[in-house]
Every structure is written in C-alpha cells, then in structure tokens.
N, C-alpha and C. Protein backbone atom coordinates (compact mmCIF):
# COMPACT_ATOMS: atom_id res chain seq x y z
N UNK A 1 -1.39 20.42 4.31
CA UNK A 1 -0.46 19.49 3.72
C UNK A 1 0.78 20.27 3.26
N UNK A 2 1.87 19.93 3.68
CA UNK A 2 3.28 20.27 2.98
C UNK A 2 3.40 20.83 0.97
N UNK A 3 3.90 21.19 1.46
CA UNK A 3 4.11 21.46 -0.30
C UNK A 3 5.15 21.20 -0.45
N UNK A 4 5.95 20.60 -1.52
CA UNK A 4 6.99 20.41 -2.19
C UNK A 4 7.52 20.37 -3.55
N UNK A 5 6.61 21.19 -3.78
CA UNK A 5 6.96 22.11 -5.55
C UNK A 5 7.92 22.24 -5.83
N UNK A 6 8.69 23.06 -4.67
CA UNK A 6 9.97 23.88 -5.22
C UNK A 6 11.68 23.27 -4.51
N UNK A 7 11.00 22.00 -4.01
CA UNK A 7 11.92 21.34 -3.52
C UNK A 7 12.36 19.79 -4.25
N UNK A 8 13.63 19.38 -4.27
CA UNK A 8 14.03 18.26 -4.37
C UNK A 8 13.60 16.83 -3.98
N UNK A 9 13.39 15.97 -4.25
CA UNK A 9 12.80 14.75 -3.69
C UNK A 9 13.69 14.16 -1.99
N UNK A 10 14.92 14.21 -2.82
CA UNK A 10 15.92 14.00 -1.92
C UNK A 10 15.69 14.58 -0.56
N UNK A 11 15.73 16.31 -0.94
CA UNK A 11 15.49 16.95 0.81
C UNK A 11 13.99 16.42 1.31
N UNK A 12 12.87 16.39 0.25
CA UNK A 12 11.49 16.09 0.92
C UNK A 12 11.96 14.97 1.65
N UNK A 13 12.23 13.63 1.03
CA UNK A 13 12.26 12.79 1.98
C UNK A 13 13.01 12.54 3.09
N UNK A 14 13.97 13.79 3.12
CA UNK A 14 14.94 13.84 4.27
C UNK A 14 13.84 14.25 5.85
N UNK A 15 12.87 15.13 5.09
CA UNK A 15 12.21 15.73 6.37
C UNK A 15 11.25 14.22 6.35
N UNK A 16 10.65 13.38 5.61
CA UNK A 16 10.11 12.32 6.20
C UNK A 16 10.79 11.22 7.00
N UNK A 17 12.28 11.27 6.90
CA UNK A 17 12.84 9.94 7.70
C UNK A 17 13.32 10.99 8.85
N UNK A 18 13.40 12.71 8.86
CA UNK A 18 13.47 12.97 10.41
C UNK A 18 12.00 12.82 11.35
N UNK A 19 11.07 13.09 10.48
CA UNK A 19 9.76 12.61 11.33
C UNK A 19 9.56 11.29 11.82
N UNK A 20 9.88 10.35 10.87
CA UNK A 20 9.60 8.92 11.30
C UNK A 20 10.56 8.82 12.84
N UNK A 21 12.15 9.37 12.36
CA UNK A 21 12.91 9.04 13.81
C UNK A 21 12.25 9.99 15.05
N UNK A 22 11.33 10.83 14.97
CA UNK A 22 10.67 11.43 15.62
C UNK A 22 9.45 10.87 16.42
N UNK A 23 9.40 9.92 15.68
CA UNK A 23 8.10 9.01 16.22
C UNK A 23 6.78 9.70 16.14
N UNK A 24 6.60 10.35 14.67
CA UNK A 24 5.60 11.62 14.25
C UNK A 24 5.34 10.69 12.91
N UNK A 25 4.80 9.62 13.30
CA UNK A 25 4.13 8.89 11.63
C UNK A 25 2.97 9.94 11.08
N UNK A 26 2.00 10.54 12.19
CA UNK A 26 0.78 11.26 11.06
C UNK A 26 1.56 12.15 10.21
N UNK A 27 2.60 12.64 10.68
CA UNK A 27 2.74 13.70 9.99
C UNK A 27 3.99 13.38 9.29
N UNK A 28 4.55 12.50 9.04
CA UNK A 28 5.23 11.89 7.85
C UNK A 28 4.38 11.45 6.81
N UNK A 29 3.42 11.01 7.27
CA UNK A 29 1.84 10.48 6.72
C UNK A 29 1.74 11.73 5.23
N UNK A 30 1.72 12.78 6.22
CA UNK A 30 1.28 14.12 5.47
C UNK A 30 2.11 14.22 4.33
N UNK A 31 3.14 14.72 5.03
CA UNK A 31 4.57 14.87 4.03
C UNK A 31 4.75 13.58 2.69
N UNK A 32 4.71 12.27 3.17
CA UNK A 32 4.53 11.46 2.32
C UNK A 32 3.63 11.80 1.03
N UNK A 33 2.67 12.32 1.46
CA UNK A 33 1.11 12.23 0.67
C UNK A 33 1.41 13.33 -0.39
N UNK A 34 2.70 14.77 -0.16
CA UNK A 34 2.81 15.43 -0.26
C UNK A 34 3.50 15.33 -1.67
N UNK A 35 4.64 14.62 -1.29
CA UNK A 35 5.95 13.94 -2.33
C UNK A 35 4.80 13.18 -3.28
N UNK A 36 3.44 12.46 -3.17
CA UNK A 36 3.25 11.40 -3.80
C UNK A 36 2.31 12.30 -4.96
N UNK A 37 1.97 13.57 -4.67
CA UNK A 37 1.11 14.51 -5.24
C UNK A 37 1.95 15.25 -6.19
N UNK A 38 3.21 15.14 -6.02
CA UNK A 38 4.02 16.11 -7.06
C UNK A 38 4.83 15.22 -7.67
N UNK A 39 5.09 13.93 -6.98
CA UNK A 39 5.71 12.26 -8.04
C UNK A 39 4.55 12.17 -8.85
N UNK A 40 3.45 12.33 -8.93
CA UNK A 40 2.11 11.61 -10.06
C UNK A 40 1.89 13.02 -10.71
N UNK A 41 2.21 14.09 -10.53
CA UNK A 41 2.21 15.20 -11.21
C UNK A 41 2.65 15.55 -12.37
N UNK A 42 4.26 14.90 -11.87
CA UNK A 42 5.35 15.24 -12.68
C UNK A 42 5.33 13.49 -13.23
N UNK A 43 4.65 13.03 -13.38
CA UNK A 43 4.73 11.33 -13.51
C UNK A 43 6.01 10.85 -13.69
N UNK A 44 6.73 10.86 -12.34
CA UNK A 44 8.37 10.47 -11.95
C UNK A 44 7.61 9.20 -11.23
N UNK A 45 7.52 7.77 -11.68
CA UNK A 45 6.96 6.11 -11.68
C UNK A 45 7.95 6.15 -9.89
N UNK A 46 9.47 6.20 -10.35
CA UNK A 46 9.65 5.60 -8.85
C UNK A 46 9.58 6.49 -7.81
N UNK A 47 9.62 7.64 -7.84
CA UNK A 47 9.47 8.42 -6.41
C UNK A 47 7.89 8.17 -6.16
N UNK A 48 7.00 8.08 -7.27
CA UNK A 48 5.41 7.83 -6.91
C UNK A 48 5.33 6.25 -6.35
N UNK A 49 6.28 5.39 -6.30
CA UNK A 49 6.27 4.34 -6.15
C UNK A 49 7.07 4.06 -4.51
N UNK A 50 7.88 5.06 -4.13
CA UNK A 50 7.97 5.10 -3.15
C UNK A 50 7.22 5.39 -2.05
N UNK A 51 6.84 7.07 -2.47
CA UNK A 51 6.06 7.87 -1.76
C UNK A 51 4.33 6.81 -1.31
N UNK A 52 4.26 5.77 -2.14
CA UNK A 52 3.03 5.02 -2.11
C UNK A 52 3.43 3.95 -0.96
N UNK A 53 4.64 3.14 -0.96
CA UNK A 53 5.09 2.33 -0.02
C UNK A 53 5.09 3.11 1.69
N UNK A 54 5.56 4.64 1.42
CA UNK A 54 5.36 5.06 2.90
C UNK A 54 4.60 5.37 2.75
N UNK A 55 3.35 5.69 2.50
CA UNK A 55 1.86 6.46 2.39
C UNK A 55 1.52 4.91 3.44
N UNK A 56 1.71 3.75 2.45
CA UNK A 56 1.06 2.32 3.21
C UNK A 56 1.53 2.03 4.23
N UNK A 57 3.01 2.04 4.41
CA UNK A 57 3.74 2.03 5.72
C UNK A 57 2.82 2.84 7.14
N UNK A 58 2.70 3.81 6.46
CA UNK A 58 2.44 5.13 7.98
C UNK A 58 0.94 4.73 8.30
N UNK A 59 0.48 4.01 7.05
CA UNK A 59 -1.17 3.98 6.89
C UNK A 59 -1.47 2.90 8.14
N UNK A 60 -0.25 1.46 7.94
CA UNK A 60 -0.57 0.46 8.88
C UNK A 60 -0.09 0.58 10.33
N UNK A 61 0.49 1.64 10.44
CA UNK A 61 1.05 2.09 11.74
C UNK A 61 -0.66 2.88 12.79
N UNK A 62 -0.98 3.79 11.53
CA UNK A 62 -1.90 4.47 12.07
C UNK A 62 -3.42 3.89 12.69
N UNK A 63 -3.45 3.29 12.05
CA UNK A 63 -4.99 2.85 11.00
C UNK A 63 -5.58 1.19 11.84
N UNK A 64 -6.58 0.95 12.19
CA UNK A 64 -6.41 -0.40 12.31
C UNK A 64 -6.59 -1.74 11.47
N UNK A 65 -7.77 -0.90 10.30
CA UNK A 65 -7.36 -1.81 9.23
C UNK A 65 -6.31 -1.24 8.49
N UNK A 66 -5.07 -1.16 8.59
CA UNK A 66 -4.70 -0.17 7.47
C UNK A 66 -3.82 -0.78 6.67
N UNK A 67 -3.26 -2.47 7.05
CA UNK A 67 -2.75 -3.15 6.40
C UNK A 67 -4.04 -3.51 4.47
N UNK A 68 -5.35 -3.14 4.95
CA UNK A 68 -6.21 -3.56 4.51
C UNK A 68 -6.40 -2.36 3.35
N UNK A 69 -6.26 -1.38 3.73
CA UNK A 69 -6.50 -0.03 3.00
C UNK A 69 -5.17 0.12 1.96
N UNK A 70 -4.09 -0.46 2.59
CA UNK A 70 -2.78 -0.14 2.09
C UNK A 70 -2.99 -0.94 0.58
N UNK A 71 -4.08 -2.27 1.19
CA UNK A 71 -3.81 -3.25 -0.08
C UNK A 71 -4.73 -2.48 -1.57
N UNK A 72 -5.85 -1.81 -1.01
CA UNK A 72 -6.82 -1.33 -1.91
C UNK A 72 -6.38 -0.10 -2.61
N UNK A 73 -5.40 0.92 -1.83
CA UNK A 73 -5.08 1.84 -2.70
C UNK A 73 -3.64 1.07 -4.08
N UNK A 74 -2.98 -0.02 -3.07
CA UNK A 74 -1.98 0.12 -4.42
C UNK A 74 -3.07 -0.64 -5.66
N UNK A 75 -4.51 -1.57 -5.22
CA UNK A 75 -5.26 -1.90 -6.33
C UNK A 75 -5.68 -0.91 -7.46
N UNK A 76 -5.68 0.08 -6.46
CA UNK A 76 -6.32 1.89 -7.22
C UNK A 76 -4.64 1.95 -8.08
N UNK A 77 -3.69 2.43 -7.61
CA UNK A 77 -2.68 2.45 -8.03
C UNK A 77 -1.89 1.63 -9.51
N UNK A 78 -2.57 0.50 -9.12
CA UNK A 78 -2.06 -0.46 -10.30
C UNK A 78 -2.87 -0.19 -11.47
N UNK A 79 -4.28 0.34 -11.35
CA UNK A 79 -4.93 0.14 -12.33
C UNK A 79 -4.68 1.53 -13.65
N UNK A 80 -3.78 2.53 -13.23
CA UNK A 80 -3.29 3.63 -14.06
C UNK A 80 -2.01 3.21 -14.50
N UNK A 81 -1.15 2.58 -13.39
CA UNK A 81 0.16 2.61 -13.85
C UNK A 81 0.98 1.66 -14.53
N UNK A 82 2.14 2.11 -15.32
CA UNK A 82 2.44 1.64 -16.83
C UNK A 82 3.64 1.00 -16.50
N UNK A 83 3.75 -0.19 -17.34
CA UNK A 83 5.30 -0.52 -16.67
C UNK A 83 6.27 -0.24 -16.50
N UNK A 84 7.13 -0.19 -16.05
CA UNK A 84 7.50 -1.30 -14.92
C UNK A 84 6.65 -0.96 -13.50
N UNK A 85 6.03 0.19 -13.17
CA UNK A 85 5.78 0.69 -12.21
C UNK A 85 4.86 -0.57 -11.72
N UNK A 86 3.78 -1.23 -12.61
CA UNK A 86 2.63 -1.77 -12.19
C UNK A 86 3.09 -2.91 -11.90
N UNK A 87 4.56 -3.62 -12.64
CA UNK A 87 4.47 -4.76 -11.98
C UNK A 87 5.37 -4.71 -10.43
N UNK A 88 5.79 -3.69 -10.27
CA UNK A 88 6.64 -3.59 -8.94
C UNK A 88 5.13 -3.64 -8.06
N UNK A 89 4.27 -2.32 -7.94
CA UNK A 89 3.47 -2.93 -7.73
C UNK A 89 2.33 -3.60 -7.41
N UNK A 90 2.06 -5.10 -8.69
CA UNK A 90 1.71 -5.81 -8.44
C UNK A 90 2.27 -6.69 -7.65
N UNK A 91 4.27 -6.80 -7.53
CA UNK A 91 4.56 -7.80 -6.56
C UNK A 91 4.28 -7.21 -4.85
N UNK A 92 4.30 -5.98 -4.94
CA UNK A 92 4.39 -5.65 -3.52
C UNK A 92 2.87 -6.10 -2.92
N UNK A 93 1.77 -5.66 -3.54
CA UNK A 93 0.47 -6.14 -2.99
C UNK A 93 0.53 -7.63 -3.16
N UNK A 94 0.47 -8.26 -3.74
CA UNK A 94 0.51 -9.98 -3.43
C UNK A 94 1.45 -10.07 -1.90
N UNK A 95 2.77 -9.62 -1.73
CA UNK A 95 3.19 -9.54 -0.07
C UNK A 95 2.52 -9.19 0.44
N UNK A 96 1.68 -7.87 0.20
CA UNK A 96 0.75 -7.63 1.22
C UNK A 96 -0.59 -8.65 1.30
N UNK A 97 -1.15 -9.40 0.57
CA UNK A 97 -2.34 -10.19 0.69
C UNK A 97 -1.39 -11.62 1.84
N UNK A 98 -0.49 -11.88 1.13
CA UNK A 98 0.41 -12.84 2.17
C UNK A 98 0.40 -12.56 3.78
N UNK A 99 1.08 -11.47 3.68
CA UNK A 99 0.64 -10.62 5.01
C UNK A 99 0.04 -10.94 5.53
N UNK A 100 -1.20 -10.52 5.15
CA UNK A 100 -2.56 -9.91 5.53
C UNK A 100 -2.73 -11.56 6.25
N UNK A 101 -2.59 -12.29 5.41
CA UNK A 101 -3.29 -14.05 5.67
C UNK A 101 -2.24 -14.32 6.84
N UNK A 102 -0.83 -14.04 6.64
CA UNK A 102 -0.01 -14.43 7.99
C UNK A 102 -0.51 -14.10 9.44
N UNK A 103 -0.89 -12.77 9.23
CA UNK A 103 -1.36 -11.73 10.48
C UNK A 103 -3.02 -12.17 10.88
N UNK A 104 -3.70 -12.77 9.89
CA UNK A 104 -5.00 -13.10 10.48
C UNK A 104 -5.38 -14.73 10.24
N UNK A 105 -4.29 -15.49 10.17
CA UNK A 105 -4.61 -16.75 9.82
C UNK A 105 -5.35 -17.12 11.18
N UNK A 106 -5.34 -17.09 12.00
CA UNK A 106 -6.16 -17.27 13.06
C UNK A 106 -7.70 -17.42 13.25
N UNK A 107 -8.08 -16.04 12.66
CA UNK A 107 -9.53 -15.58 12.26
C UNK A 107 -10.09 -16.38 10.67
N UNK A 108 -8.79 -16.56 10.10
CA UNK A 108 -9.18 -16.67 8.73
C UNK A 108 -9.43 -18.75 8.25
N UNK A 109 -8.93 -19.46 9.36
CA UNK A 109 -8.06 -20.65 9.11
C UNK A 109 -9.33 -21.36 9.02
N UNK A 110 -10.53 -21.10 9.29
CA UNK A 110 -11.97 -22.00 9.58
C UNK A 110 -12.80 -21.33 8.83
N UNK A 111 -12.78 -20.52 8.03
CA UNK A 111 -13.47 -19.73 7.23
C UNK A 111 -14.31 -21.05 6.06
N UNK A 112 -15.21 -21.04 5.62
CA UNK A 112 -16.12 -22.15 4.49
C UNK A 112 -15.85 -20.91 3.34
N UNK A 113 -15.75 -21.45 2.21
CA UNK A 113 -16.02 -21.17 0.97
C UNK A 113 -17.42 -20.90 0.75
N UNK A 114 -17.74 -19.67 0.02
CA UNK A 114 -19.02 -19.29 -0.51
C UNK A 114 -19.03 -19.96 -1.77
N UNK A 115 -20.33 -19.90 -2.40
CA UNK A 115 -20.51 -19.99 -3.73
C UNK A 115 -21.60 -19.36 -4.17
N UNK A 116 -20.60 -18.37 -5.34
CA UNK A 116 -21.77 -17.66 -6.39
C UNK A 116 -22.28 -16.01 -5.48
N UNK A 117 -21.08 -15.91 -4.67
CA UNK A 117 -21.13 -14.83 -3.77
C UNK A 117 -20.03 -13.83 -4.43
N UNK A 118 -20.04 -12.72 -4.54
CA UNK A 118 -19.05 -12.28 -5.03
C UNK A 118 -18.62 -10.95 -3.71
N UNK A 119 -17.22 -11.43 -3.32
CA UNK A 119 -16.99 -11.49 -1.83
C UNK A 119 -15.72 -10.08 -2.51
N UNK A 120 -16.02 -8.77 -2.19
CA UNK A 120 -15.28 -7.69 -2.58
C UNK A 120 -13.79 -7.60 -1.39
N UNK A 121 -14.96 -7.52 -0.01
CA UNK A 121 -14.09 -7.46 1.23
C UNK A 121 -12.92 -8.49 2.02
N UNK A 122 -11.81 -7.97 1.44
CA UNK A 122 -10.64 -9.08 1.81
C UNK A 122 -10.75 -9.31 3.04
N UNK A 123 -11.43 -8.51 4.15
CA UNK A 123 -11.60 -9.19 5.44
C UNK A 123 -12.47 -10.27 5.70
N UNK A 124 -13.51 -10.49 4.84
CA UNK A 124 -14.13 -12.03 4.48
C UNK A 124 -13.87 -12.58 3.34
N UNK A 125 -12.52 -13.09 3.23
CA UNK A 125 -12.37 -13.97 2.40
C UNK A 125 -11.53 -15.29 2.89
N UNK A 126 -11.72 -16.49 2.46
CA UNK A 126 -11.03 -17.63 2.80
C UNK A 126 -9.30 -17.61 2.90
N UNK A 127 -8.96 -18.60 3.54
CA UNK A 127 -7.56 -18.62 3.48
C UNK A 127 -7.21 -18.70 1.90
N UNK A 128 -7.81 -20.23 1.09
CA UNK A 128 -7.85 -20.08 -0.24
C UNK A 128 -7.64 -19.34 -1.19
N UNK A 129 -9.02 -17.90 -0.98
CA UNK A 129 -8.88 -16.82 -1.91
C UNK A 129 -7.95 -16.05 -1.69
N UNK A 130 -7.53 -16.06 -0.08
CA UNK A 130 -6.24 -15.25 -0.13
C UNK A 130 -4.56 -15.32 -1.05
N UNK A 131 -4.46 -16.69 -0.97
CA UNK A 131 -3.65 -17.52 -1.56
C UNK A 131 -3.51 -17.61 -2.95
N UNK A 132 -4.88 -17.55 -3.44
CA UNK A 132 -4.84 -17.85 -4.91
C UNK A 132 -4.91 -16.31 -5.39
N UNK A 133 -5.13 -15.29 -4.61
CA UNK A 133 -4.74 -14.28 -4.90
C UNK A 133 -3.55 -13.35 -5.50
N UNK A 134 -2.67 -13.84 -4.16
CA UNK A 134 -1.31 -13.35 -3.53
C UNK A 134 -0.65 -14.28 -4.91
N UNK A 135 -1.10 -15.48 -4.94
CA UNK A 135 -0.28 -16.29 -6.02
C UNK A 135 -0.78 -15.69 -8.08
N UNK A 136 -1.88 -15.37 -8.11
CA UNK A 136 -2.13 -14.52 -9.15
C UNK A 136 -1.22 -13.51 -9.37
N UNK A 137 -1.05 -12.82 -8.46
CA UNK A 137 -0.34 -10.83 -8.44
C UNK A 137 1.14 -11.84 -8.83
N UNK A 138 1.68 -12.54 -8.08
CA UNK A 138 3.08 -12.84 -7.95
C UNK A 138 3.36 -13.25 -9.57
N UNK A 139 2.26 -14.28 -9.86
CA UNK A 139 2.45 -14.80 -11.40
C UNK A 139 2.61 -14.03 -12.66
C-alpha cells in the first residue's frame, strides 16, 4: 500500500485521478485506502470523507457486489463519526440504498415481506425495506 505520511492530500489525490484516467481503478483502490488511513489518523472528517466515497467508487467498479459492500462500510463509518461528517454520510448511503433498489428493482419488485425475521442482508430485502430505509437515513 502507498504511503502518504509525508505528502499533501492535494498531490495524493493528484496520483489517484492520474490512475483513474489510466483506467488502473485497483490501484487507485490502493492509493485511495492509503489517503483514508492517514485522513482517520490525523482525524481530517472531509478528506476521510472523501477518500471513503472513492474507496466505494473503485469498490463498485471492482467488486460485484460492491455497490453492496460500499453501503456496509459507510454503515461501519457512520457509526464513529461526529458531525457533520455522519450526517454527510448518512445522506450519501440512503443514495446508495436508492441505488441499490433502482439497479435491482427487477429482482427485488416481487419480493413478500417476512415477519419476525430479522433480515441483516440488503440483498434479501423487500422493495419496502429498501425504501423505508433510504427514507430513514435521508430524514
């Protein structure tokens, strides 16, 4: 993994938007992960708040659930961080549960409601819970 101790945020992320135009997501991936280890270090809220948006970005490029993973780490994410950081976000994951329901309403549109099931995995959950989700985070 990259190190970026002794460097500026500014130049780090310069070498992540020449990788991305490189068409080298793993390894913007890296670099990302890199910036996001020395943003929560130095607890600087918006570069850790960036560095988390491309961490998820590169994640759904890579990954095939990774729209799915993207949603669970900013859950990990939200649950340390202090405001304003947590409600930025909390709005960004509610887009992503929106998402998620846009991109699989297909699979998701005939789904039955459980009851008294306690359903962890957003890949089985109703259109409903998605909704009343995405509409929770937003509220």
């Amino acid at each position: 993994m990259p190190n970026f101790e002794n460097e500026n945020y500014e130049k780090a992320w310069g070498i992540v938007d020449s990788l991305e135009q490189k068409g080298l997501p793993k390894s913007a991936l890296e670099h990302a992960e890199a910036i996001y280890s020395k943003a929560k270090k130095e607890k600087n809220a918006p570069q850790t708040i960036k560095a988390i948006i491309y961490k998820g970005k590169y994640q759904v490029q890579l990954e095939e659930d990774g729209l799915v993973k993207a949603i669970y780490r900013f859950e990990q994410e939200m649950e340390t961080a202090e405001f304003p950081a947590k409600a930025v976000l909390q709005s960004m994951q509610a887009e992503m549960y929106s998402q998620y329901l846009q991109n699989n309403l297909w699979k998701i549109r005939d789904r039955t409601e459980t009851i008294d099931f306690k359903n962890e995995d957003v890949r089985t959950w109703t259109m409903g819970q998605l909704i009343d989700k995405s509409k929770t985070l937003y509220l």
